[in-house]
PDB file of N, CA and C in Angstrom:
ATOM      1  N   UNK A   1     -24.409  11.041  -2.280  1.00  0.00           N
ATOM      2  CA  UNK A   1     -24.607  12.245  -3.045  1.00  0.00           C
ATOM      3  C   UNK A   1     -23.556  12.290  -4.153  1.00  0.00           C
ATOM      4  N   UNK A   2     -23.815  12.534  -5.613  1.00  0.00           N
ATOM      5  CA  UNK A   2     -23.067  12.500  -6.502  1.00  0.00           C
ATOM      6  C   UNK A   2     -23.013  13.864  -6.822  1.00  0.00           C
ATOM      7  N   UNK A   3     -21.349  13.941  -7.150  1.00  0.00           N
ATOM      8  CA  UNK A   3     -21.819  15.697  -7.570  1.00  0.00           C
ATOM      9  C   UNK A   3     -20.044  15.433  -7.839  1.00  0.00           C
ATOM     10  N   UNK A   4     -20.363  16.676  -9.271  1.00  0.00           N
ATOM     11  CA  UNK A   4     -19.117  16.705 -10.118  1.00  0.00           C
ATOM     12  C   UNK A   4     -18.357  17.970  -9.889  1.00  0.00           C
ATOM     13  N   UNK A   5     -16.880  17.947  -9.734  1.00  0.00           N
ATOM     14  CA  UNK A   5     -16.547  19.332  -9.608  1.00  0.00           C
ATOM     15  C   UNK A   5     -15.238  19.300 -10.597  1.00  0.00           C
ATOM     16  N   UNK A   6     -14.520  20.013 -10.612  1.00  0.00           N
ATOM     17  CA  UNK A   6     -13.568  20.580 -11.235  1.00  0.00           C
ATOM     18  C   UNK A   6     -12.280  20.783 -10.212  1.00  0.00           C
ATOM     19  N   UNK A   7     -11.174  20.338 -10.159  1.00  0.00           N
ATOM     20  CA  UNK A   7     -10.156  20.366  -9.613  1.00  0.00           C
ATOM     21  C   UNK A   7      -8.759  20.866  -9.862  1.00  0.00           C
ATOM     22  N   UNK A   8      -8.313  21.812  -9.997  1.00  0.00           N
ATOM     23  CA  UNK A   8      -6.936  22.106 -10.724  1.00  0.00           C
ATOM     24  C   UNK A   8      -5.561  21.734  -9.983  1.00  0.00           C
ATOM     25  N   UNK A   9      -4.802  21.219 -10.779  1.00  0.00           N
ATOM     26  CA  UNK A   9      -3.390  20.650 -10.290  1.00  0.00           C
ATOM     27  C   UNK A   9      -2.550  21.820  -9.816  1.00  0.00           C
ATOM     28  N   UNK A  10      -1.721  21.976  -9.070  1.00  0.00           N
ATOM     29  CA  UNK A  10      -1.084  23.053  -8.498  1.00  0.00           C
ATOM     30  C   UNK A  10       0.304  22.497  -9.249  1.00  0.00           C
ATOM     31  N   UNK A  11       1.476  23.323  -8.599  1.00  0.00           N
ATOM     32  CA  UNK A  11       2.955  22.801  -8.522  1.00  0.00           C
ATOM     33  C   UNK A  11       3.059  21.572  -7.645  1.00  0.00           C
ATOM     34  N   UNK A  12       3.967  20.822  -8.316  1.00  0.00           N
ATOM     35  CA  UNK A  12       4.153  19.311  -7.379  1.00  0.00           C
ATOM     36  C   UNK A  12       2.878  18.418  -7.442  1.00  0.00           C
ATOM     37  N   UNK A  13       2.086  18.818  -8.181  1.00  0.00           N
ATOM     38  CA  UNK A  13       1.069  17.756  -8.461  1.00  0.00           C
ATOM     39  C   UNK A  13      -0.055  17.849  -7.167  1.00  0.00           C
ATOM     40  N   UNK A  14       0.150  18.970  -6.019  1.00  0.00           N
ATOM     41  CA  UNK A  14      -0.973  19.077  -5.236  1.00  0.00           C
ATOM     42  C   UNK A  14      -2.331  19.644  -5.903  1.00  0.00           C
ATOM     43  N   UNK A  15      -3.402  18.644  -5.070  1.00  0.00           N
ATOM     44  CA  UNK A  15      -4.714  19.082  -5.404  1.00  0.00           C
ATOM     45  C   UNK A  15      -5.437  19.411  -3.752  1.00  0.00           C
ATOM     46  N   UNK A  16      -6.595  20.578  -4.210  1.00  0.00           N
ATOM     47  CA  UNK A  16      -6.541  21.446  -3.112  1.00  0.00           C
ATOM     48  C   UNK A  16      -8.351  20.610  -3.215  1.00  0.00           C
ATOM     49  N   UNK A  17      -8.379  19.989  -1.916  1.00  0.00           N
ATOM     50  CA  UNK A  17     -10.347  19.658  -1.744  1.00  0.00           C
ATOM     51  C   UNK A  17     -10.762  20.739  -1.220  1.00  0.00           C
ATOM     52  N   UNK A  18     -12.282  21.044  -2.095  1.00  0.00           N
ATOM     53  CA  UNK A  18     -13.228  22.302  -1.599  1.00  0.00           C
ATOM     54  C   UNK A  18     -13.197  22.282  -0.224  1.00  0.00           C
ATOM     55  N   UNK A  19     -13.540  23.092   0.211  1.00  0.00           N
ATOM     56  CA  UNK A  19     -14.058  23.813   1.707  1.00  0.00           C
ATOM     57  C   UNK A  19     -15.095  22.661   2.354  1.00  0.00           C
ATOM     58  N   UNK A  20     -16.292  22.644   1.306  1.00  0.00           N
ATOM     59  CA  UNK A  20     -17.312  22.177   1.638  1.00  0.00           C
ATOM     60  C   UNK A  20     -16.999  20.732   1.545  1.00  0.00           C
ATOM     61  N   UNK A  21     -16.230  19.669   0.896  1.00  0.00           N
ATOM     62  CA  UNK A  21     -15.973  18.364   1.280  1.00  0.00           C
ATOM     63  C   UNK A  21     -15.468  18.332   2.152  1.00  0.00           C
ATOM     64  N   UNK A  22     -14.087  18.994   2.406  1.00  0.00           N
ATOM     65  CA  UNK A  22     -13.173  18.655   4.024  1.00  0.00           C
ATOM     66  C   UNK A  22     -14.498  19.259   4.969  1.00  0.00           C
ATOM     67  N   UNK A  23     -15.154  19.974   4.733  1.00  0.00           N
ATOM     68  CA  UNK A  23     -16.418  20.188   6.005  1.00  0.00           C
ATOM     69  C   UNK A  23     -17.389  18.998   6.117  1.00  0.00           C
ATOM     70  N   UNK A  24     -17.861  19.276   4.862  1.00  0.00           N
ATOM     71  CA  UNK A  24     -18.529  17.387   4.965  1.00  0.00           C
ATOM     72  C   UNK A  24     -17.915  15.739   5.478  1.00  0.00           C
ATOM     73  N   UNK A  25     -16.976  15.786   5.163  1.00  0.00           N
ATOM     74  CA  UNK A  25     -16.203  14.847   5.413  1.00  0.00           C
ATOM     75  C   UNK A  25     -15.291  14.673   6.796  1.00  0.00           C
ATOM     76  N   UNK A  26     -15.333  15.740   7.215  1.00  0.00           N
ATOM     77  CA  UNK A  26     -14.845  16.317   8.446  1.00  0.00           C
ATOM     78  C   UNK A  26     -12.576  16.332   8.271  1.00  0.00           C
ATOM     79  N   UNK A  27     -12.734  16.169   7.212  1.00  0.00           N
ATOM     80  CA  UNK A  27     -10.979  16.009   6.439  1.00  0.00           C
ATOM     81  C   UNK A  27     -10.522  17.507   7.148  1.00  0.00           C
ATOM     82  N   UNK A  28      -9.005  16.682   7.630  1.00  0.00           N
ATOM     83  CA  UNK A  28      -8.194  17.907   8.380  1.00  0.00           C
ATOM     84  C   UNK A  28      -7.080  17.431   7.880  1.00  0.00           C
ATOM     85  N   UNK A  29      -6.369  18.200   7.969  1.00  0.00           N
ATOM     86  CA  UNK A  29      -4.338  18.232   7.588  1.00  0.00           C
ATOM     87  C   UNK A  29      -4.306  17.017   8.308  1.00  0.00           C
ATOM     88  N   UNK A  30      -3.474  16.213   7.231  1.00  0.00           N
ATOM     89  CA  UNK A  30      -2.687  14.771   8.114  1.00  0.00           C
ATOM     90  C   UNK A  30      -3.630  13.760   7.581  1.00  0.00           C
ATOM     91  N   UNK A  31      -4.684  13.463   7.258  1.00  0.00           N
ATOM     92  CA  UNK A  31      -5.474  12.960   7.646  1.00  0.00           C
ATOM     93  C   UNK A  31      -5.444  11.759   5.825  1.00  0.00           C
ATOM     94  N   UNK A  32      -5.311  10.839   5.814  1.00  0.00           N
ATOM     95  CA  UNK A  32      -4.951  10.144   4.728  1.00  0.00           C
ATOM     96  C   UNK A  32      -6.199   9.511   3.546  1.00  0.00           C
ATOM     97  N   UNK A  33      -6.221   9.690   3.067  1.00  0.00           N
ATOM     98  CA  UNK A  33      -7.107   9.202   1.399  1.00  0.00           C
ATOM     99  C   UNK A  33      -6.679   7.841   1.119  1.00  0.00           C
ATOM    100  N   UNK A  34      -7.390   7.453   0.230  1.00  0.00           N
ATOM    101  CA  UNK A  34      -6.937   6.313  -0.615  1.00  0.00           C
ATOM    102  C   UNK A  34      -7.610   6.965  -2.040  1.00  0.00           C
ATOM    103  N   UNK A  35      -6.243   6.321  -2.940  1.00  0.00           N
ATOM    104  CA  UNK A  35      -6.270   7.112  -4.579  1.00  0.00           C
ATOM    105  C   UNK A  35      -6.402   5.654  -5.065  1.00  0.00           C
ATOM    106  N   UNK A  36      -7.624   5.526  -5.744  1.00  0.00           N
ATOM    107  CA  UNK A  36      -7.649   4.366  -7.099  1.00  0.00           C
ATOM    108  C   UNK A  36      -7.638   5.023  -8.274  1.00  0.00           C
ATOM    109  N   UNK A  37      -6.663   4.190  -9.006  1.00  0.00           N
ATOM    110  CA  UNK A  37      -6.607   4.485 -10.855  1.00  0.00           C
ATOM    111  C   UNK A  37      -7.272   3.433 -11.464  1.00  0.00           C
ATOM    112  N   UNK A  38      -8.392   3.189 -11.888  1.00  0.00           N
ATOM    113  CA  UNK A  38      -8.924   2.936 -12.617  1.00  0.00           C
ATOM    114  C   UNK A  38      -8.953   3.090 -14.080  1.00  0.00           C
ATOM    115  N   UNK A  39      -7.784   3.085 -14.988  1.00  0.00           N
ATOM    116  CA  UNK A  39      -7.500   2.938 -15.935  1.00  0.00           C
ATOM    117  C   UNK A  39      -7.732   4.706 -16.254  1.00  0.00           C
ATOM    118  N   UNK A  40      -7.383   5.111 -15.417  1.00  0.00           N
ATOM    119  CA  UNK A  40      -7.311   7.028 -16.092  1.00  0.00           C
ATOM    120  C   UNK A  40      -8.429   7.805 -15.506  1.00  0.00           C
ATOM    121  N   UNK A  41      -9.233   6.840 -14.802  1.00  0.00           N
ATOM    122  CA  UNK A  41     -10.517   7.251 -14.117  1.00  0.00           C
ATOM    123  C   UNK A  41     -10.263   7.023 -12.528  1.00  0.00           C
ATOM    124  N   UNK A  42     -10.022   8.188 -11.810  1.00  0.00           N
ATOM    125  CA  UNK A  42      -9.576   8.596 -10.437  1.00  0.00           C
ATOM    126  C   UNK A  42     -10.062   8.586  -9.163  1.00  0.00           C
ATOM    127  N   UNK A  43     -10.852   7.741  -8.378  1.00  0.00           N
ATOM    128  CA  UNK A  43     -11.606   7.449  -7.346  1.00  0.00           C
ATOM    129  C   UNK A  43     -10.739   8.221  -5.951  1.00  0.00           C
ATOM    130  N   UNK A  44     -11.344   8.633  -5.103  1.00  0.00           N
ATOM    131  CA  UNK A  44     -10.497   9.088  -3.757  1.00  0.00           C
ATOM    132  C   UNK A  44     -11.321   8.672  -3.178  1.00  0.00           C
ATOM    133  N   UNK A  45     -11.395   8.150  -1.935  1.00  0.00           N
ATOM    134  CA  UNK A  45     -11.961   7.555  -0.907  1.00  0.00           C
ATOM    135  C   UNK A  45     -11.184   8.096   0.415  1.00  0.00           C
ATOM    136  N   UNK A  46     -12.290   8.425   1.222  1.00  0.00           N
ATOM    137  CA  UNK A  46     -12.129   8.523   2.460  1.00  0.00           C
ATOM    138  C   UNK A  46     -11.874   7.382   3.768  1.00  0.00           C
ATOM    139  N   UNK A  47     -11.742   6.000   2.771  1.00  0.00           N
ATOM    140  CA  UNK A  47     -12.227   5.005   3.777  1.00  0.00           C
ATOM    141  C   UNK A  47     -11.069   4.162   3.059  1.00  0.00           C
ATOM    142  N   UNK A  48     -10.306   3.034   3.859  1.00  0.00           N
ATOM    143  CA  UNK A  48      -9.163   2.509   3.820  1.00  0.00           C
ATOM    144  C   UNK A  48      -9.825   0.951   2.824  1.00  0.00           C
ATOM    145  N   UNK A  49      -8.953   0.649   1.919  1.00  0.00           N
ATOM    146  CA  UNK A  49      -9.360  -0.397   1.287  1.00  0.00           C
ATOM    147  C   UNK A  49      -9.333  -1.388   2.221  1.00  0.00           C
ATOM    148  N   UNK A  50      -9.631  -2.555   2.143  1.00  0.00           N
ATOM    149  CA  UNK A  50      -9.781  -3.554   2.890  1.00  0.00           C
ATOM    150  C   UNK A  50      -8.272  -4.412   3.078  1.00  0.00           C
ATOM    151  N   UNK A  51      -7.811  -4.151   1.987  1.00  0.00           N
ATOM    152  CA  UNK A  51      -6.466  -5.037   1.920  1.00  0.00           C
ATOM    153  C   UNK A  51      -5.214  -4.068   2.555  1.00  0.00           C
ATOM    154  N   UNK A  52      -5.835  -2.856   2.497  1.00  0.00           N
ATOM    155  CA  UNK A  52      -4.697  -2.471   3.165  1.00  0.00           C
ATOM    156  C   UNK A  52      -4.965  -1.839   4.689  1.00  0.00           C
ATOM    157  N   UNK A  53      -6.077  -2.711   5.300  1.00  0.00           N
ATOM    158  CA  UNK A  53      -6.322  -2.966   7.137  1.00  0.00           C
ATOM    159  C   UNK A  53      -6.255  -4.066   7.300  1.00  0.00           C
ATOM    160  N   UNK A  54      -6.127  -5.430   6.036  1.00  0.00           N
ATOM    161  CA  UNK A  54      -5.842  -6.101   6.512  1.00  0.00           C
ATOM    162  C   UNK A  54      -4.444  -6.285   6.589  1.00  0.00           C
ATOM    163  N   UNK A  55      -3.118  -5.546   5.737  1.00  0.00           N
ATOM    164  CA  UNK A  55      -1.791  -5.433   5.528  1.00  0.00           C
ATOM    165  C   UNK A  55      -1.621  -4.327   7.060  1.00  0.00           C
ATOM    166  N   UNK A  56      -2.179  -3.134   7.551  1.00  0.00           N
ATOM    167  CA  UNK A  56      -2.129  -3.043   8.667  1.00  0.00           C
ATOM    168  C   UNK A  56      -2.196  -4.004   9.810  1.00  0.00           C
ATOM    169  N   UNK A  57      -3.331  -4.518  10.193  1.00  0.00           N
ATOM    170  CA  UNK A  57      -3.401  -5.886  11.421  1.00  0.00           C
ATOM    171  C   UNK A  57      -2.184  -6.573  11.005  1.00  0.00           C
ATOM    172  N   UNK A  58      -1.668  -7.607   9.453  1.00  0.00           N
ATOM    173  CA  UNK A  58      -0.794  -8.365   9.836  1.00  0.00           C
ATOM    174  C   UNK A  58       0.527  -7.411  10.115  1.00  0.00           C
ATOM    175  N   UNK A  59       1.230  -6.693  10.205  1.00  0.00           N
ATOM    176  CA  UNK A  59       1.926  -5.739  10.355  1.00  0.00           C
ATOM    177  C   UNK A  59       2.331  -5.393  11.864  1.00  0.00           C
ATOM    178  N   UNK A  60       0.831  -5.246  11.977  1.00  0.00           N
ATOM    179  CA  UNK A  60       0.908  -5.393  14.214  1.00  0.00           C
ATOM    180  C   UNK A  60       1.346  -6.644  14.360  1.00  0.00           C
ATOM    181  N   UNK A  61       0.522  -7.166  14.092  1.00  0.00           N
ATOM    182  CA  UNK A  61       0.638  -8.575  14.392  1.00  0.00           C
ATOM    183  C   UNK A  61       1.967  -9.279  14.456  1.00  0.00           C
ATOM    184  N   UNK A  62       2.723  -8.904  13.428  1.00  0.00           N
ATOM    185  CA  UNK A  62       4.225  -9.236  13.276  1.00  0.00           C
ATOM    186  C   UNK A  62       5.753  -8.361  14.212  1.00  0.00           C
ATOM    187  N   UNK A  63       4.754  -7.017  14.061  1.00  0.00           N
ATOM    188  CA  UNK A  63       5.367  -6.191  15.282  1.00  0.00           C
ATOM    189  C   UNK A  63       5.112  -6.948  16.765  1.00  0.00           C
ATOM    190  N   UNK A  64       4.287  -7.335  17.131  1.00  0.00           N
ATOM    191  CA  UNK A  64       3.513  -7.487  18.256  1.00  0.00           C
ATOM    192  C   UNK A  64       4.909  -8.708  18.729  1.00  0.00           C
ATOM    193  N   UNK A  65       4.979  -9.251  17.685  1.00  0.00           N
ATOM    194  CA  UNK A  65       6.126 -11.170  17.663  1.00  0.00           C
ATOM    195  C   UNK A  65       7.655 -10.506  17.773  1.00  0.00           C
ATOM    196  N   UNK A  66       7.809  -9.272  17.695  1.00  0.00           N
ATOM    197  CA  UNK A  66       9.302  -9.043  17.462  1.00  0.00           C
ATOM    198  C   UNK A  66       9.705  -8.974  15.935  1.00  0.00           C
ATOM    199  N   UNK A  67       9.014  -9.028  15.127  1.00  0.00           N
ATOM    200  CA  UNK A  67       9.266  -9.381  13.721  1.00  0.00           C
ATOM    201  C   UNK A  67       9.368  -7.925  13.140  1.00  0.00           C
ATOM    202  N   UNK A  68       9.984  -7.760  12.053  1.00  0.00           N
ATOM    203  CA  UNK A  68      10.193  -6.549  11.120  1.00  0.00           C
ATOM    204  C   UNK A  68      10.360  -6.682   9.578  1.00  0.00           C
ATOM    205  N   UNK A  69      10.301  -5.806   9.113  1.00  0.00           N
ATOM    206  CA  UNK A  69      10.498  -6.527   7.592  1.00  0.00           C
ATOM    207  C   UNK A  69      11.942  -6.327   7.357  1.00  0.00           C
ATOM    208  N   UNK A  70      12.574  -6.251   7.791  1.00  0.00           N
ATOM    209  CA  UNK A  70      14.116  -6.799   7.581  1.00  0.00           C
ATOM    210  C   UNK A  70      14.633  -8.529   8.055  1.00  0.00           C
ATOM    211  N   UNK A  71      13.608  -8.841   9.318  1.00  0.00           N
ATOM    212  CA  UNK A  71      13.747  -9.706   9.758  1.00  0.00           C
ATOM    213  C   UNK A  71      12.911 -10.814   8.345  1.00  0.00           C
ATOM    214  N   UNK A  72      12.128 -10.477   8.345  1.00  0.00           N
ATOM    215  CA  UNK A  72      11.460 -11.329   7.361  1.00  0.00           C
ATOM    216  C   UNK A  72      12.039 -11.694   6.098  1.00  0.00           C
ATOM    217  N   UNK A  73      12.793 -10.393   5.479  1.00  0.00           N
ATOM    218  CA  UNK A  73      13.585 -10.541   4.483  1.00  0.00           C
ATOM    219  C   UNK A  73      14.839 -11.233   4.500  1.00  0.00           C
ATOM    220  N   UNK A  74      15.567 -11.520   5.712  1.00  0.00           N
ATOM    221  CA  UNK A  74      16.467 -12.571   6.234  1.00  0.00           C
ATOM    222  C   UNK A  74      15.977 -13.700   5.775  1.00  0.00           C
ATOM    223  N   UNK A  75      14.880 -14.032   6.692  1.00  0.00           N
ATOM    224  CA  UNK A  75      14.643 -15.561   6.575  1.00  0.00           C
ATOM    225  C   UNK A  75      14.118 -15.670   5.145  1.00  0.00           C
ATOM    226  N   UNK A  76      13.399 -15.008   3.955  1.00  0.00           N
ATOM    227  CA  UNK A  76      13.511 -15.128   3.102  1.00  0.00           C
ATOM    228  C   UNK A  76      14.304 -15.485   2.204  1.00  0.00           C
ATOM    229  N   UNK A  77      15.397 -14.863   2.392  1.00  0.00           N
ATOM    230  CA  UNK A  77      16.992 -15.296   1.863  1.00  0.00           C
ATOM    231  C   UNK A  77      17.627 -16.482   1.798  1.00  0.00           C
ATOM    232  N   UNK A  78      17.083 -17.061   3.457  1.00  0.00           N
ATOM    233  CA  UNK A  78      17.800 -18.146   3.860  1.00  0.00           C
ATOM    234  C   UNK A  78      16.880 -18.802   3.401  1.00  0.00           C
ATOM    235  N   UNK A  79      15.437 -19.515   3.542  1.00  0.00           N
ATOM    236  CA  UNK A  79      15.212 -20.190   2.451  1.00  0.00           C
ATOM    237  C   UNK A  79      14.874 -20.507   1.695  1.00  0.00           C
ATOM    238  N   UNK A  80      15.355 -19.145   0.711  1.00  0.00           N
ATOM    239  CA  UNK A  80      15.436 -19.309  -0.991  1.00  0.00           C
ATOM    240  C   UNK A  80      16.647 -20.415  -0.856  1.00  0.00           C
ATOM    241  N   UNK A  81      17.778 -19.663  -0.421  1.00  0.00           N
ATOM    242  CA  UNK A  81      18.913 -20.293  -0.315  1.00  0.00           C
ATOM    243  C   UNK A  81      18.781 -21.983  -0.267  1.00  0.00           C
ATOM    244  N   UNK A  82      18.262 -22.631   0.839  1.00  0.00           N
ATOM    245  CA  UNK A  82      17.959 -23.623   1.030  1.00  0.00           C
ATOM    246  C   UNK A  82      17.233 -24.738   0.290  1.00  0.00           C
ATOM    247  N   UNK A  83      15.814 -23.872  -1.039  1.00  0.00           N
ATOM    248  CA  UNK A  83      15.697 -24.476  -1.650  1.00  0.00           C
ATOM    249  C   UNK A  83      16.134 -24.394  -2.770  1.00  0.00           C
ATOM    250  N   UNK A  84      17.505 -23.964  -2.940  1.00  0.00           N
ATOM    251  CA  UNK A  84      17.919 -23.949  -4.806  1.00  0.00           C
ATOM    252  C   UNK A  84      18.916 -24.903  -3.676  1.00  0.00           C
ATOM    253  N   UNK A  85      19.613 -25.641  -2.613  1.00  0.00           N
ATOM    254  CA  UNK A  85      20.181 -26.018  -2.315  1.00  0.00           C
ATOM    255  C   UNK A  85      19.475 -28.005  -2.070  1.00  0.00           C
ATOM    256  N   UNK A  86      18.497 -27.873  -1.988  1.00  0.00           N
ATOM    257  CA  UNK A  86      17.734 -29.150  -1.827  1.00  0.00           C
ATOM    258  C   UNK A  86      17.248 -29.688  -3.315  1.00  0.00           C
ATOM    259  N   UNK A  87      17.026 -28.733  -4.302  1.00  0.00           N
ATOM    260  CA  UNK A  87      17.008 -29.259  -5.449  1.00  0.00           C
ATOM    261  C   UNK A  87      18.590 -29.863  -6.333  1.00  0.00           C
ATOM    262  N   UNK A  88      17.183 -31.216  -7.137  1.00  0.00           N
ATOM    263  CA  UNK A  88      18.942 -31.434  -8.065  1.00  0.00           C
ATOM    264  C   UNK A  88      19.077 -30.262  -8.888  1.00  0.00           C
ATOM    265  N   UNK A  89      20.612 -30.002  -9.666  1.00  0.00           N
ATOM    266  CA  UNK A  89      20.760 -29.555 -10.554  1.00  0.00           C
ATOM    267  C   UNK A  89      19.932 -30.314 -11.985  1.00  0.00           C
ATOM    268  N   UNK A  90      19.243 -28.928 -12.632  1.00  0.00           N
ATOM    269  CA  UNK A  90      18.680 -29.741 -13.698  1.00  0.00           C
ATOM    270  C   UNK A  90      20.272 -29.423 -15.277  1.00  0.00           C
ATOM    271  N   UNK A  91      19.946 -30.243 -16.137  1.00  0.00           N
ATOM    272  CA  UNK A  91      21.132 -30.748 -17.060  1.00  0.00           C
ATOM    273  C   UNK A  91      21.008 -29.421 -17.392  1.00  0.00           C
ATOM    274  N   UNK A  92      22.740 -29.313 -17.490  1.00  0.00           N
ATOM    275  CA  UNK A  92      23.428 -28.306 -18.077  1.00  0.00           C
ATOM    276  C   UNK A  92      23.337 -27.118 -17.462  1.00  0.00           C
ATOM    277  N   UNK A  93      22.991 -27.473 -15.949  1.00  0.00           N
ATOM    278  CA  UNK A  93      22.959 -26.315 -14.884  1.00  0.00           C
ATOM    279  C   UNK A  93      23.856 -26.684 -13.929  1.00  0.00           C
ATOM    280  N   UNK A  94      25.156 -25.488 -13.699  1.00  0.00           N
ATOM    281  CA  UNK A  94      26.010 -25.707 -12.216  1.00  0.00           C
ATOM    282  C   UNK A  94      25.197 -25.281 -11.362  1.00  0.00           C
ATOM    283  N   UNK A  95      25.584 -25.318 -10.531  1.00  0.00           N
ATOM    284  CA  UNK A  95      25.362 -25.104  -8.901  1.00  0.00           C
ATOM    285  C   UNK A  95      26.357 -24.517  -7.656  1.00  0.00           C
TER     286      UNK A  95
END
């Protein structure tokens, strides 16, 4: 169903959904959107993009291993570290 409405910005940039969508939609307090910008053109969706259930699952998934994103950002470190350490210096570069 397509249907156009009119929305006004409050303080803090809140926007208030009609009665009749959170009834249709069954939307309650808490309950999370997804906002696309489309170049100035504003999509809301009720339904989770795909990339970000699949950034959920790997997330468990990494929880599930003991992993965190601090942990990850460690070993990141270490080897960056490792490969500016396995490369030669190129000319007129210290190390």
């Amino acid at each position: 169903m397509r249907e156009a409405m009119t929305l006004e910005l409050a303080q803090r940039g809140l926007l208030t959904l009609p009665k009749r969508l959170r009834d249709r939609y069954r939307l309650e307090a808490g309950d999370q959107l997804t906002l696309l910008d489309l170049g100035g053109v504003f999509v809301l969706s009720t339904r989770k993009l795909e990339f970000e259930r699949a950034a959920d699952r790997l997330r468990a998934a990494l929880e599930d291993q003991g992993e965190s994103l601090e942990s990850m950002l460690l070993t990141l470190r270490e080897e960056r570290g490792k490969y500016g350490q396995d490369r030669p210096a190129k000319k007129g570069q210290k190390r």
